[in-house]
Protein backbone atom coordinates (compact mmCIF):
# COMPACT_ATOMS: atom_id res chain seq x y z
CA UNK A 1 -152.16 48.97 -286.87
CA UNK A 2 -154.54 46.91 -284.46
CA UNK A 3 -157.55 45.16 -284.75
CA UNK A 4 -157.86 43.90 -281.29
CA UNK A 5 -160.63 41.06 -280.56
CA UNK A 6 -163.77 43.36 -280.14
CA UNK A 7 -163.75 43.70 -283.24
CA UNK A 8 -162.82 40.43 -284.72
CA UNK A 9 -165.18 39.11 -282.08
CA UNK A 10 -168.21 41.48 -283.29
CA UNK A 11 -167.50 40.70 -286.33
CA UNK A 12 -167.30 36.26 -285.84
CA UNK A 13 -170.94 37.10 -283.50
CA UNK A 14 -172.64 39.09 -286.22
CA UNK A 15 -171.55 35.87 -288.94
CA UNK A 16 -173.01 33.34 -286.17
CA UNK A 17 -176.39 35.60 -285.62
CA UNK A 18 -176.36 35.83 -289.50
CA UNK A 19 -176.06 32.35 -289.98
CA UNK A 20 -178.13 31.20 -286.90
CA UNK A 21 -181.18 33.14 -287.61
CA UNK A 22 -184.10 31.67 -289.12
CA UNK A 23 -186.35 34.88 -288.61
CA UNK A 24 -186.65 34.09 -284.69
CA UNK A 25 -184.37 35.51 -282.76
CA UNK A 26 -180.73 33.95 -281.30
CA UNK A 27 -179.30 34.14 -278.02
CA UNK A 28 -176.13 35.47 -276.86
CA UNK A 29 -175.50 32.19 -274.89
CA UNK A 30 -175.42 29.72 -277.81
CA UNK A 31 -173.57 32.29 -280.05
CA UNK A 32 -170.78 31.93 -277.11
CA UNK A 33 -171.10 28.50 -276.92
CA UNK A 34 -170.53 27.87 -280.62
CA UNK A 35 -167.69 30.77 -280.63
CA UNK A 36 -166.30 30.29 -277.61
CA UNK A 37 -166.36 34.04 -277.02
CA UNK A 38 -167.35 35.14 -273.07
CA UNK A 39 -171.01 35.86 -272.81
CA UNK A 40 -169.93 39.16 -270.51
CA UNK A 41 -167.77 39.98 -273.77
CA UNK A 42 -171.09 39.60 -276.06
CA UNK A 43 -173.46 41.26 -273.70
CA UNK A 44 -171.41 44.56 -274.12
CA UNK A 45 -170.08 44.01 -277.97
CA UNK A 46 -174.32 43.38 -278.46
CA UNK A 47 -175.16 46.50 -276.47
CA UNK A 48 -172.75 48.50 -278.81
CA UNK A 49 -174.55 46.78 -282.20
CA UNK A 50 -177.84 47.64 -281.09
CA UNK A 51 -177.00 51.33 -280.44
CA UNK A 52 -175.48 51.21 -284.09
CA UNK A 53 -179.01 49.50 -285.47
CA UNK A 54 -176.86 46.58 -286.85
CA UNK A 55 -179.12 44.23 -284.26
CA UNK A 56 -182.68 44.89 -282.56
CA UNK A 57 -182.98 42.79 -278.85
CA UNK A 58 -186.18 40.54 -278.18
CA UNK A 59 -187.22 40.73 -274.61
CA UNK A 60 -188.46 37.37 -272.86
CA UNK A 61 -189.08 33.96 -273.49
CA UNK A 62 -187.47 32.80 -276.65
CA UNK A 63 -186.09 36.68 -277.07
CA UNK A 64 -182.68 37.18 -278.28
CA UNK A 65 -181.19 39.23 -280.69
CA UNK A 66 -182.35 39.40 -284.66
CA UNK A 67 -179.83 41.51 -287.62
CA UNK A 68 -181.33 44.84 -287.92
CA UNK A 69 -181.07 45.15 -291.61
CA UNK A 70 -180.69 43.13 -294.78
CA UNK A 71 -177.43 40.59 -294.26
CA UNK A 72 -176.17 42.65 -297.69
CA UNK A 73 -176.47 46.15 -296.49
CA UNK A 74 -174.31 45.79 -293.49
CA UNK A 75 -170.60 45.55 -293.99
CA UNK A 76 -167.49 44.79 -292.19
CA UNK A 77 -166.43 48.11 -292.16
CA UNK A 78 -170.10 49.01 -289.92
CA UNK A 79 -169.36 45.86 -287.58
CA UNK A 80 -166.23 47.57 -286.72
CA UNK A 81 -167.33 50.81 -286.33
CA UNK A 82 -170.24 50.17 -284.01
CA UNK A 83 -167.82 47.97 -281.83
CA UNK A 84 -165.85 51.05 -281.17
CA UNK A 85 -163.10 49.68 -282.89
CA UNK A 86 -160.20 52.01 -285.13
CA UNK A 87 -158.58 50.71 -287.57
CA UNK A 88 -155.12 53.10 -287.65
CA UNK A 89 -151.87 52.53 -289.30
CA UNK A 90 -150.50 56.03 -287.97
CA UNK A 91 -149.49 56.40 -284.79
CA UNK A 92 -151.24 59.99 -284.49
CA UNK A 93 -154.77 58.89 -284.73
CA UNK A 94 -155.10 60.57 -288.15
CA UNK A 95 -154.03 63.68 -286.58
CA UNK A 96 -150.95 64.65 -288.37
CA UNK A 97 -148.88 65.40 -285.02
CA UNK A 98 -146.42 62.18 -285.65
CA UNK A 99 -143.50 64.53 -284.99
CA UNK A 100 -144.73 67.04 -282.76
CA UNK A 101 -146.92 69.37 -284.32
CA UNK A 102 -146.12 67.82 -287.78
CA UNK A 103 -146.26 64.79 -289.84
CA UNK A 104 -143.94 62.01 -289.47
CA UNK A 105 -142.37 61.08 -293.33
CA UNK A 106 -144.34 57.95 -293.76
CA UNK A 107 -147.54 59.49 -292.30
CA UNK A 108 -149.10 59.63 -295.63
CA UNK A 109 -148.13 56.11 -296.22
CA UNK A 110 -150.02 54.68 -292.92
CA UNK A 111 -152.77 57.02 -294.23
CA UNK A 112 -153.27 55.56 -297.84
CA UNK A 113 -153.07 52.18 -296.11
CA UNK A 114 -155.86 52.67 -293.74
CA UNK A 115 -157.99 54.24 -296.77
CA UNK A 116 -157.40 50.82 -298.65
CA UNK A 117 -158.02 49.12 -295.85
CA UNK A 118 -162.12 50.74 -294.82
CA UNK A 119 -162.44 50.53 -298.41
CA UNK A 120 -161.79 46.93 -298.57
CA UNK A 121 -163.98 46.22 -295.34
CA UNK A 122 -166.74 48.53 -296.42
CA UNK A 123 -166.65 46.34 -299.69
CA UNK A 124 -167.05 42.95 -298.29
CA UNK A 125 -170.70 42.69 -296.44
CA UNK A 126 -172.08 40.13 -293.79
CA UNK A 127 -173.74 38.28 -296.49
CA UNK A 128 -170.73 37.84 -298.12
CA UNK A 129 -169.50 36.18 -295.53
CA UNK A 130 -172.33 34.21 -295.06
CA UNK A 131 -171.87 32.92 -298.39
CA UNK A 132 -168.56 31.91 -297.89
CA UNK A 133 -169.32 29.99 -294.76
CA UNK A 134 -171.80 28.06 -296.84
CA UNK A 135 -169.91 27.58 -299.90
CA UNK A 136 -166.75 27.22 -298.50
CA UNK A 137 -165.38 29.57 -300.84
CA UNK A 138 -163.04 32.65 -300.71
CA UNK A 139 -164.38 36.38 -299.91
CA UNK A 140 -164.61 37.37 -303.39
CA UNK A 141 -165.71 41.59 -303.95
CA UNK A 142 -162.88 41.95 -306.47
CA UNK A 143 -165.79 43.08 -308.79
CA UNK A 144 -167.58 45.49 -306.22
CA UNK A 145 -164.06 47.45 -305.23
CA UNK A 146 -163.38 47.69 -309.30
CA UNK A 147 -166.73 48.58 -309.58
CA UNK A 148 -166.23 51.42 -307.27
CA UNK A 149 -163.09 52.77 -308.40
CA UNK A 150 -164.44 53.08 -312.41
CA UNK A 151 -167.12 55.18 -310.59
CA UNK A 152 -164.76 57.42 -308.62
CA UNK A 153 -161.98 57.78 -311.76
CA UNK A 154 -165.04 58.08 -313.98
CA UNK A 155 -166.71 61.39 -311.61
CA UNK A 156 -162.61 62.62 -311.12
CA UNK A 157 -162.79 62.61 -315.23
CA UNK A 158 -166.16 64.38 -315.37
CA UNK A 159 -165.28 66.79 -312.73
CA UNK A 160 -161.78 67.95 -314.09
CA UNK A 161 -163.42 68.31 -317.85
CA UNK A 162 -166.37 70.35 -316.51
């Protein structure tokens, strides 16, 4: 499994717009400066986020880039995404051709973990993060991902009753 730095760096640049913004918008030069992360690097990873609607662009003086949505709707799971980023544990790309035209025996395995893994990413959102920046504090979505999974048992209940 990989998570190379376009994603971790999407992910660090959408935290420092999150955090920068102040409903005007923030330039791609002082998120590099503060993050050290190549303004080349941002102007693509920024073109990507836009095309996903996780960030709108502000042309000319004082323009930048503002978050698209509500800090609380976007999660880490969408940061990745839109940075054309896979997460993948199995070395088939999901496709079930480990071993030729078949599974290898710990393809399910790689599978489960890469469901576990969106799931926890698609629980914790950018103003979660946020948060933690400010408080200093762990990520803490415990309570969302339980949350979820007494919904999904709770529909697999009502669906193998009905």
């Amino acid at each position: 499994m990989r998570l190379t730095t376009k994603g971790r760096f999407a992910v660090t640049a959408m935290l420092d717009l999150a955090m920068a913004e102040e409903n005007r918008p923030v330039t791609l030069a002082g998120i590099s400066e503060r993050q050290n992360i190549s303004l080349s690097y941002l102007e693509q990873l920024f073109s990507r986020l836009r095309r996903s609607g996780l960030v709108t662009s502000v042309r000319g003086p004082g323009g930048g880039y503002l978050i698209a949505k509500k800090p609380g709707e976007i999660s880490v799971a969408n940061i990745i995404a839109a940075a054309d980023e896979l997460i993948d544990a199995t070395q088939c790309g999901g496709h079930k051709n480990c071993r030729g035209e078949k599974p290898c025996m710990t393809h399910e395995l790689w599978s489960t973990l890469n469901a576990k893994i969106l799931d926890y990413l698609s629980a914790v959102s950018l103003e979660d993060l946020v948060a933690s920046q400010s408080d200093e504090r762990a990520i803490t979505i415990s309570s969302r991902i339980d949350a979820k999974k007494s919904v999904k048992s709770s529909q697999t209940v009502e669906a193998m009753t009905a």
